[in-house]
N, C-alpha and C. Protein backbone atom coordinates (compact mmCIF):
# COMPACT_ATOMS: atom_id res chain seq x y z
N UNK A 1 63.63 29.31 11.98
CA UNK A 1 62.63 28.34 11.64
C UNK A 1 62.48 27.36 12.79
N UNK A 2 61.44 27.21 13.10
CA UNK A 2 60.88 26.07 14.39
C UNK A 2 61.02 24.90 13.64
N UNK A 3 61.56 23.69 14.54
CA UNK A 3 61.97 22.56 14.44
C UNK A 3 60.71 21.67 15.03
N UNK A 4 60.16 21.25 13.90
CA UNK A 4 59.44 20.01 14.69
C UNK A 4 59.75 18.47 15.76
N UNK A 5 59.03 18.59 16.65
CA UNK A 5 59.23 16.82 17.45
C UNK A 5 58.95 16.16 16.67
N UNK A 6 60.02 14.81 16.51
CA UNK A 6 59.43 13.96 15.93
C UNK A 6 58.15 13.24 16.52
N UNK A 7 57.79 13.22 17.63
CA UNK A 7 56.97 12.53 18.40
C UNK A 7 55.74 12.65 17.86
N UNK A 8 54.85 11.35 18.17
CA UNK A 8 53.46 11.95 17.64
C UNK A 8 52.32 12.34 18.70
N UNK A 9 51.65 13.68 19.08
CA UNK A 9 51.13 13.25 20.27
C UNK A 9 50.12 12.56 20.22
N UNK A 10 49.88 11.49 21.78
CA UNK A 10 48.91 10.50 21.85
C UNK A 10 47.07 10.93 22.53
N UNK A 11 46.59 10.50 21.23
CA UNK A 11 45.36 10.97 21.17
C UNK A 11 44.48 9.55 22.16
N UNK A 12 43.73 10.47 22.76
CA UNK A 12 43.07 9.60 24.33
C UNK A 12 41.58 9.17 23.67
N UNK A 13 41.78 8.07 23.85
CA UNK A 13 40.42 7.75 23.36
C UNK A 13 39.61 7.02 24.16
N UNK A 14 38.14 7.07 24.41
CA UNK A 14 37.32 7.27 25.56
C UNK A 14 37.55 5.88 25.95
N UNK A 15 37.09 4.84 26.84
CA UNK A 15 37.04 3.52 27.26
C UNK A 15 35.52 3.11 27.28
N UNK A 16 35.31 2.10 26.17
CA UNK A 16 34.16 1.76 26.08
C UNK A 16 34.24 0.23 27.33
N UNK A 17 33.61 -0.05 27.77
CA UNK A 17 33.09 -1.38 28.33
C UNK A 17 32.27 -2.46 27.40
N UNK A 18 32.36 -3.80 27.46
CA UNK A 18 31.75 -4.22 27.00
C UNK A 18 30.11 -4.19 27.12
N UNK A 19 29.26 -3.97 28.40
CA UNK A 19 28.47 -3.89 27.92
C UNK A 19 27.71 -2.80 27.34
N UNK A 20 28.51 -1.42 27.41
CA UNK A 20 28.70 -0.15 26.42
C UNK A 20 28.47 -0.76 25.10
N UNK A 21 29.27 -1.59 24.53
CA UNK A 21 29.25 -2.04 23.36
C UNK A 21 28.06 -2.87 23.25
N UNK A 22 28.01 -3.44 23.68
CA UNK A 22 26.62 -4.79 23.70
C UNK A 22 25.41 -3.37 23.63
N UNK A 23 25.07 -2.84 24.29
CA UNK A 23 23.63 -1.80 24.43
C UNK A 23 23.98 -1.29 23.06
N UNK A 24 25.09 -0.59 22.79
CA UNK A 24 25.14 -0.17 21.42
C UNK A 24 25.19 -1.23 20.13
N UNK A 25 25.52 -1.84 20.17
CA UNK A 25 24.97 -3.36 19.41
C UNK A 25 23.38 -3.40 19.19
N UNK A 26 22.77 -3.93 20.61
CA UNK A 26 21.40 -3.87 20.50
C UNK A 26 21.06 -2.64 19.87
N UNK A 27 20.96 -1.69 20.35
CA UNK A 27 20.09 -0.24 19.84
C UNK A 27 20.25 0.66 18.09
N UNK A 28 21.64 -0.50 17.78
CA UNK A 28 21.85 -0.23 16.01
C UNK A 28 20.92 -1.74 15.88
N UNK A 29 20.79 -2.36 16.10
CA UNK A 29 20.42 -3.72 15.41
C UNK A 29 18.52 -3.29 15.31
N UNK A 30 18.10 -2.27 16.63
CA UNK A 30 16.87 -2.11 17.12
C UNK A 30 16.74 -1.04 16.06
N UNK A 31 17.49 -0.25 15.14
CA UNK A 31 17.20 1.06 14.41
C UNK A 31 17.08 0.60 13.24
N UNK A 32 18.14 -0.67 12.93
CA UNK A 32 17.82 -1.01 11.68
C UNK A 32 16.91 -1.49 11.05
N UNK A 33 16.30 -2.91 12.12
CA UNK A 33 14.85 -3.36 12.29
C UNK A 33 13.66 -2.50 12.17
N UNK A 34 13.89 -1.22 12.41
CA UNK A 34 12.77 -0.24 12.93
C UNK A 34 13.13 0.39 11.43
N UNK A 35 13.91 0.84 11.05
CA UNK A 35 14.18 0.96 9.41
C UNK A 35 13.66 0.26 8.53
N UNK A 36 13.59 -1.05 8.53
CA UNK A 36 13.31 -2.05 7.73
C UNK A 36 11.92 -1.69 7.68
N UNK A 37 11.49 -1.95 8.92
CA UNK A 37 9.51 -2.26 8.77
C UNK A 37 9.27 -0.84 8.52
N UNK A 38 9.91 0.39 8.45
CA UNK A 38 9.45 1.57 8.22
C UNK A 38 9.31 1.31 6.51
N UNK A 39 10.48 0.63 5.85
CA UNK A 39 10.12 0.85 4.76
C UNK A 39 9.47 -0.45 3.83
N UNK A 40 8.95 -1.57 4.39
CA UNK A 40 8.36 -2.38 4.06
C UNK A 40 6.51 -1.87 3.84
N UNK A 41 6.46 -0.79 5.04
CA UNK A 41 5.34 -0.56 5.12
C UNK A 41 5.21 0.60 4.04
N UNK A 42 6.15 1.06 4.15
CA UNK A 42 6.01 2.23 2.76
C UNK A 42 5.45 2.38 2.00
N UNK A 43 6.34 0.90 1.85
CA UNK A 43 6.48 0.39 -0.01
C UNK A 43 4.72 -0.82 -0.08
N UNK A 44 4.19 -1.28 1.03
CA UNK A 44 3.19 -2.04 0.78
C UNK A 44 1.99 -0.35 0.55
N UNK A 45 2.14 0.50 1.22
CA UNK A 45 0.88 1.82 0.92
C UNK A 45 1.34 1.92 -0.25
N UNK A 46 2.38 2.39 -0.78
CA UNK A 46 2.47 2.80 -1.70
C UNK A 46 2.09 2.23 -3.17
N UNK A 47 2.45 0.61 -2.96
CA UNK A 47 1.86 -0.34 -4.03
C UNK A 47 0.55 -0.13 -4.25
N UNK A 48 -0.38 -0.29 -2.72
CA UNK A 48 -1.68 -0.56 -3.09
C UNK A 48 -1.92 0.88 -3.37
N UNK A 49 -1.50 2.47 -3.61
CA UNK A 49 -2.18 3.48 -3.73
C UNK A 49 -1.69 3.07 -5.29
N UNK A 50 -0.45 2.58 -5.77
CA UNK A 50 -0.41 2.23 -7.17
C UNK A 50 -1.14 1.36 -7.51
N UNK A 51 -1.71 0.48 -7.34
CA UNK A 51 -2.75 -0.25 -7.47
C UNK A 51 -4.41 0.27 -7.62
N UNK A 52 -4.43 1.04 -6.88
CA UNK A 52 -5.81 1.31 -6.94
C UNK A 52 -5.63 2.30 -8.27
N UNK A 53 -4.84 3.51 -8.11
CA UNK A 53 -4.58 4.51 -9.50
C UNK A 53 -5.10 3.67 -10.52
N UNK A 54 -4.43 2.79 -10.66
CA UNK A 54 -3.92 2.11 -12.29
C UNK A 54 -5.33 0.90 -12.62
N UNK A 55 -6.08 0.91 -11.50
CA UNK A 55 -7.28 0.32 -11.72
C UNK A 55 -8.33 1.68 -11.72
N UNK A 56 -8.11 2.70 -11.42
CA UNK A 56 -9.21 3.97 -12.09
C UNK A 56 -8.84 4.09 -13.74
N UNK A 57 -7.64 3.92 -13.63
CA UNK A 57 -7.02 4.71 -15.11
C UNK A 57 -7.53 3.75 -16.12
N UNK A 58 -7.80 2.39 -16.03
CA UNK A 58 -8.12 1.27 -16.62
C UNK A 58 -9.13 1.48 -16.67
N UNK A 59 -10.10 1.68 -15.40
CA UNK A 59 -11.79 2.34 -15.37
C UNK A 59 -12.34 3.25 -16.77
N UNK A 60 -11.71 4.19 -16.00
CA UNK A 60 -11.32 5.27 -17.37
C UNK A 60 -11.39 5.47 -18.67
N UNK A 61 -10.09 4.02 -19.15
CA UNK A 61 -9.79 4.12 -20.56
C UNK A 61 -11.59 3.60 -21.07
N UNK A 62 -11.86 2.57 -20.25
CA UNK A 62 -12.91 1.75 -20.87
C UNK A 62 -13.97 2.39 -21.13
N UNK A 63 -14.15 3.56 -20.04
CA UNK A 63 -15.27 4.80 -19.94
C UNK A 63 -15.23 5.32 -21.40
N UNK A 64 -14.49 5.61 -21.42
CA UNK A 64 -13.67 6.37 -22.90
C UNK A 64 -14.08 5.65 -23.87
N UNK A 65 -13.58 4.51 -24.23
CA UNK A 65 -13.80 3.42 -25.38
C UNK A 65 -15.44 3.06 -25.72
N UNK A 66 -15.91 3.02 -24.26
CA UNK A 66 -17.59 2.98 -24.62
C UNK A 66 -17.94 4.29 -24.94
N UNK A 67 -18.00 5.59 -24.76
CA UNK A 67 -17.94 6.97 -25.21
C UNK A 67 -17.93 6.96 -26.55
N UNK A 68 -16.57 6.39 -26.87
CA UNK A 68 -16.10 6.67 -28.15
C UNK A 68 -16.71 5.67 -29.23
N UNK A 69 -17.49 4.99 -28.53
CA UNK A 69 -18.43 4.05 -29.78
C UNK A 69 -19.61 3.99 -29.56
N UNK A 70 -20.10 4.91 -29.22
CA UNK A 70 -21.50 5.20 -29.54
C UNK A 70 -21.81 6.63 -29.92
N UNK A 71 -20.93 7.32 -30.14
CA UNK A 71 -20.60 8.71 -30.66
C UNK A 71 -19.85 8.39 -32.10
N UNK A 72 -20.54 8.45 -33.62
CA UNK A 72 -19.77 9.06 -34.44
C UNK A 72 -18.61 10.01 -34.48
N UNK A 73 -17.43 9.81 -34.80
CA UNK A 73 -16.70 10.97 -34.39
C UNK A 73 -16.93 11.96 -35.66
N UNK A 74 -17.35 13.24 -35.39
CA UNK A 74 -16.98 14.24 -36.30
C UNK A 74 -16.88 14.22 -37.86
N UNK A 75 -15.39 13.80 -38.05
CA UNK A 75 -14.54 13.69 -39.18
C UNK A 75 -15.63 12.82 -40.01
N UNK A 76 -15.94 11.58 -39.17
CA UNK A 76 -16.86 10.42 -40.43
C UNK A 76 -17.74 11.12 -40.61
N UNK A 77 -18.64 11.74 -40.13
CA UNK A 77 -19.86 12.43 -40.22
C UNK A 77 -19.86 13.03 -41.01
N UNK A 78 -18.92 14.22 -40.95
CA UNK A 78 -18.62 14.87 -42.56
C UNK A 78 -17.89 14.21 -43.84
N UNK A 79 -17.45 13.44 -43.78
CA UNK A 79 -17.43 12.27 -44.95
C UNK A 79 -18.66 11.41 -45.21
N UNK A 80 -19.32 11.18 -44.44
CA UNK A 80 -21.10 10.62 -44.62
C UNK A 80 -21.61 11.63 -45.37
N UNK A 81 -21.94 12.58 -44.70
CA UNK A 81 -22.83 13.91 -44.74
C UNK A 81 -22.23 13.80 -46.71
N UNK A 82 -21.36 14.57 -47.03
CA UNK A 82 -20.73 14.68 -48.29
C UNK A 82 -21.08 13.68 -49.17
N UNK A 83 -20.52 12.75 -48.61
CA UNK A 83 -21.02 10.76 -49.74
C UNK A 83 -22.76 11.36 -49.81
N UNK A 84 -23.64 11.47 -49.02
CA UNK A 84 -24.80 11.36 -49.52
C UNK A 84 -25.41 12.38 -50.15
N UNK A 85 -24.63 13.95 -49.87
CA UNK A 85 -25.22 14.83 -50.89
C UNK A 85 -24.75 14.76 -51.86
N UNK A 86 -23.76 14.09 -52.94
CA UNK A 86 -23.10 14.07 -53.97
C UNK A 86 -23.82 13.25 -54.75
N UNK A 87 -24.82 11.84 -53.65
CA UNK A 87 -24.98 11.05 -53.87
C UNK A 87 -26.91 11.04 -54.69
């Protein structure tokens, strides 16, 4: 059976510079910003395409409601119709 080193080996890790760090600073701070207004703008199209929808659908209902009252519906008609031949 092989005997392990206790040792641990030493893992090399690259040498950043500070202004390595600083450019990478800026260019996350520049992605996040650029994130942000990506989704500010999103969300403002997206409101006003919800906005406009929900003012057709409102259009709509009212289309409907005037439709639906100047048209007898059906059902009364044949309860009219009946009341006056009985009548």
């Amino acid at each position: 059976m092989a005997t392990r080193s206790s040792s641990v080996p030493s893992i090399e890790r690259p040498t950043v510079t500070s202004q390595e760090v600083s450019d990478m600073s800026v260019a996350l701070a520049n992605q996040v910003r650029l994130m942000k207004s990506m989704k500010s703008v999103y969300q403002a199209d997206q409101q006003a395409k919800l906005l406009n929808l929900q003012a057709d659908v409102e259009s709509l209902l009212l289309q409907l409601k005037s439709l639906k009252q100047q048209q007898p519906t059906p059902d009364l008609e044949l309860v009219v119709g009946y009341d006056k031949e009985n009548n």
